[in-house]
Protein backbone atom coordinates (compact mmCIF):
# COMPACT_ATOMS: atom_id res chain seq x y z
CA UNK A 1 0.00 0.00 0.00
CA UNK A 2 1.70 3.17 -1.10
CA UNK A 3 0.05 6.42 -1.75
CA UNK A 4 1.56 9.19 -3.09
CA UNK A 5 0.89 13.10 -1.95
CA UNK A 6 2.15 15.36 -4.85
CA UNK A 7 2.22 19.32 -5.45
CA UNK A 8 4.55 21.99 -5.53
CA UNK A 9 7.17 23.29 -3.01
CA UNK A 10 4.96 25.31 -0.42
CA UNK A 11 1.59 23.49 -0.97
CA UNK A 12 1.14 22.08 2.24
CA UNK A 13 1.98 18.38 1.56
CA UNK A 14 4.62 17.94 4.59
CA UNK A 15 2.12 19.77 6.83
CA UNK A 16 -0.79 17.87 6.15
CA UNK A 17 1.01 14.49 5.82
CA UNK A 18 2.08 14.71 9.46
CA UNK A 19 -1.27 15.59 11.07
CA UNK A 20 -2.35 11.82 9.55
CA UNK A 21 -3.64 9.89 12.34
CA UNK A 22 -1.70 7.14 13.01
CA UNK A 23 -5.05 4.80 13.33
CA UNK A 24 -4.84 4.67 9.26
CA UNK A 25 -1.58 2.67 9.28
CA UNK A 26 0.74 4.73 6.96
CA UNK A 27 4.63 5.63 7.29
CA UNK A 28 4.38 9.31 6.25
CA UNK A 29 7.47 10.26 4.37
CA UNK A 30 8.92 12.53 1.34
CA UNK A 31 10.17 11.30 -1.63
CA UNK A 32 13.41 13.12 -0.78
CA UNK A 33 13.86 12.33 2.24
CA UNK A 34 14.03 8.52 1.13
CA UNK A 35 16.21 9.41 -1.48
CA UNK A 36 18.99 11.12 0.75
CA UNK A 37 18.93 7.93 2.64
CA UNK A 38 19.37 5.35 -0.47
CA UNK A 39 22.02 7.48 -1.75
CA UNK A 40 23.43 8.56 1.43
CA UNK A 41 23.16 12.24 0.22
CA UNK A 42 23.49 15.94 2.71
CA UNK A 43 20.51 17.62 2.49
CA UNK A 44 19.61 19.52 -0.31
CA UNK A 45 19.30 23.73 -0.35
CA UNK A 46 15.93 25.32 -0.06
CA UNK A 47 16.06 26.21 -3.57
CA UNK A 48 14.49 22.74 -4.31
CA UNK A 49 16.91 21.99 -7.92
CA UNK A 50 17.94 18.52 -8.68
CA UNK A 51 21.04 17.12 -10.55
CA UNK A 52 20.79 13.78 -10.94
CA UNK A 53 17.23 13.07 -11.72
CA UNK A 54 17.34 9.81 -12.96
CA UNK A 55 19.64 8.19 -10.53
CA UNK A 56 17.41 10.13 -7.48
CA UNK A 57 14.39 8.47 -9.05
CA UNK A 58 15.99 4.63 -9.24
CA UNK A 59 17.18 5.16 -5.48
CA UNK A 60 13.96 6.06 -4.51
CA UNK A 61 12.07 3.12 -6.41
CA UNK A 62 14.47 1.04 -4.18
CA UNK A 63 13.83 2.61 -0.93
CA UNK A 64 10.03 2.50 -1.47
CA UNK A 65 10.37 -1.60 -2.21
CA UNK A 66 13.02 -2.09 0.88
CA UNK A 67 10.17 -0.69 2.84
CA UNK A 68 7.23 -2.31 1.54
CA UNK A 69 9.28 -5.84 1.70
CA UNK A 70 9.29 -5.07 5.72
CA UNK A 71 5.53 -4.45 5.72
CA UNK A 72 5.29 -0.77 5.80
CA UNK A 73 2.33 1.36 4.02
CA UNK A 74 3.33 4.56 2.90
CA UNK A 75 2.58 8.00 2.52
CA UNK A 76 4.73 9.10 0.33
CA UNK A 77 5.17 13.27 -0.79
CA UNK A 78 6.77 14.51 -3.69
CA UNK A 79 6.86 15.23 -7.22
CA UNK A 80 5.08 14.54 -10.63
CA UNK A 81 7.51 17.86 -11.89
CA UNK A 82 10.81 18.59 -10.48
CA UNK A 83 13.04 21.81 -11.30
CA UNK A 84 16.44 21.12 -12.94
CA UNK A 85 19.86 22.37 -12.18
CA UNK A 86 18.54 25.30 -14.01
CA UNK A 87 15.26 25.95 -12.50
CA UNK A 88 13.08 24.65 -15.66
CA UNK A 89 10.12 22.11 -15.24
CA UNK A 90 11.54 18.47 -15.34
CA UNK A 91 8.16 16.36 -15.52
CA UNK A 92 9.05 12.84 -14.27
CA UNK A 93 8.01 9.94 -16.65
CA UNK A 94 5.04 7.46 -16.10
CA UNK A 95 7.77 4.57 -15.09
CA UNK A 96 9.04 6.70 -12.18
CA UNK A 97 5.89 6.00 -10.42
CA UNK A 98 4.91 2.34 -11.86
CA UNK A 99 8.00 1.33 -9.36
CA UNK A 100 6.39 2.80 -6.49
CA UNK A 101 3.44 0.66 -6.62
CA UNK A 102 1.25 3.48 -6.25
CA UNK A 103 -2.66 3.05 -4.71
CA UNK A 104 -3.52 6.37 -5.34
CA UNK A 105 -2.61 10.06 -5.34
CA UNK A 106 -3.77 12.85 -3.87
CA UNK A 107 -2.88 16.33 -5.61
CA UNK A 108 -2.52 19.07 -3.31
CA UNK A 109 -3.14 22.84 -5.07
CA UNK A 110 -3.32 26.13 -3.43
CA UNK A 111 -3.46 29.94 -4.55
CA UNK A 112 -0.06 30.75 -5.38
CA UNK A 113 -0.29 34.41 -3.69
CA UNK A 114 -0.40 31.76 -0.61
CA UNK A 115 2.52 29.11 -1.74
CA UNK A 116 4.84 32.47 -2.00
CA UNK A 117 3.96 33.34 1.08
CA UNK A 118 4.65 29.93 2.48
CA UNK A 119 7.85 29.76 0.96
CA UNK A 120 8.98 33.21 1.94
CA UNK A 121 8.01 32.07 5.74
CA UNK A 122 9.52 28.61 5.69
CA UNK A 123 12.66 29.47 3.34
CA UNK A 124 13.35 32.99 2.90
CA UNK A 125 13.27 33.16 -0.46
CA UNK A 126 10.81 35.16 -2.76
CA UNK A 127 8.79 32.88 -5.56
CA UNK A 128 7.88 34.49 -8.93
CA UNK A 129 3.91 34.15 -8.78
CA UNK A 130 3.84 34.06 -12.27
CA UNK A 131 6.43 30.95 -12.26
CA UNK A 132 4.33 29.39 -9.23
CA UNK A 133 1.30 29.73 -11.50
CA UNK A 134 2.80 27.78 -14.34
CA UNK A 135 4.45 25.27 -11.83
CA UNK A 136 1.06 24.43 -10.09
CA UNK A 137 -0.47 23.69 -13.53
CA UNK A 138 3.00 21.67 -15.04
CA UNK A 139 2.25 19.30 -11.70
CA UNK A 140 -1.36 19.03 -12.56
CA UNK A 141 -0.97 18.04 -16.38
CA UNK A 142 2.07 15.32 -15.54
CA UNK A 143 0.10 13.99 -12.09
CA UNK A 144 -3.16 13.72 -14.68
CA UNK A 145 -0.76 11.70 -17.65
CA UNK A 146 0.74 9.58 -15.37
CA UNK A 147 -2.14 8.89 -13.28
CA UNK A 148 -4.02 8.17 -16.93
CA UNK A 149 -1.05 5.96 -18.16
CA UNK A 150 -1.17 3.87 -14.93
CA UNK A 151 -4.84 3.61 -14.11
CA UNK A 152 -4.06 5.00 -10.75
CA UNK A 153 -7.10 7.02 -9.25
CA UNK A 154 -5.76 10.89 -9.08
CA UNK A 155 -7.94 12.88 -6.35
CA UNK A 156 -7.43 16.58 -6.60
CA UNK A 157 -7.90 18.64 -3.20
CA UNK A 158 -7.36 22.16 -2.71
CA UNK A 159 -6.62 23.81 0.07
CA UNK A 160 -7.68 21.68 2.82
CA UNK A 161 -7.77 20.85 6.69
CA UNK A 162 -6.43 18.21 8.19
CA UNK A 163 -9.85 16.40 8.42
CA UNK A 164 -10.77 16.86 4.85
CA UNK A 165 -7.07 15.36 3.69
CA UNK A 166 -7.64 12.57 6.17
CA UNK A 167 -10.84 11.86 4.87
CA UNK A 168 -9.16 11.31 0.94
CA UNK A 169 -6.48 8.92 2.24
CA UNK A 170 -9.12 7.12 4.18
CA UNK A 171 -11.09 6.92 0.94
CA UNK A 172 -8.20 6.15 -1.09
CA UNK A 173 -7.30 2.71 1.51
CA UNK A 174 -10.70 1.91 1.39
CA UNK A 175 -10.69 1.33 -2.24
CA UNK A 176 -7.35 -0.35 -2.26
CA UNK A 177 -7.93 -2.63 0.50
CA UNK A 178 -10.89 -3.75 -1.53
């Protein structure tokens, strides 16, 4: 059981993730983070750009298996569009998430007046709202292909409460566990 929280830097996905009761029975955890600890990599700036895409996704396709092989159900947040080494939309292919065995994904979206202001709280560092507008709608259009491609059910939530995200896991392990 893995299901995968996606949306851009600032959305809320972290945030929400962690107020996830425990009664549901999922390991919340980023993408990154799991990544860092295949590879054995520091931690990353807050800028958010990635070099090695393609060796960052195998690692993680690992990581995700090593933990489902010792019975653990993820939560998983991350990325259906990363930004490269030079800060351009890198859209992450359909296979990338085939090997995480993915149950579902939730889509988190927000105003981007409100990311910005996230970002400038948590990271000091000023967003373009004009870039965070295209961002937000690069991460729908790739989570929509690749949910297409795979037949995985894509639920789109804006901003939401804790209850109301708890509410679409729940829904999403009900149909899985089905």
């Amino acid at each position: 059981m893995n299901i995968f929280v996606a949306g851009v830097h600032g959305v809320g996905k972290t945030f929400l993730a962690s107020q996830l009761p425990k009664a549901l029975g999922l390991t919340q955890t980023s993408a990154s983070k799991l990544i860092k600890e295949e590879r054995a990599l520091p931690d990353w700036g807050t800028d958010k750009r990635v070099g090695d895409v393609d060796a960052n996704q195998i690692a993680l396709a690992n990581a995700v298996t090593r933990h489902n092989e010792a019975g653990t159900r993820l939560l998983l947040d991350g990325h259906f569009v990363l930004l490269d080494a030079q800060g351009e939309f890198s859209p992450l292919a359909a296979d990338v998430f085939k090997a995480l065995r993915l149950d579902g994904v939730l889509l988190l979206e927000a105003d981007a007046n409100t990311i910005a202001t996230r970002i400038r709280e948590r990271d000091s560092r000023e967003l373009d709202i004009d870039h965070t507008i295209k961002f937000l709608a690069a991460e729908r259009a790739q989570a929509q292909l690749v949910c297409d491609e795979l037949g995985i059910p894509l639920h789109i939530l804006g901003e939401c409460g804790p209850d109301t995200f708890a509410a679409a896991v729940a829904a999403v392990i009900l149909k899985a566990d089905q």
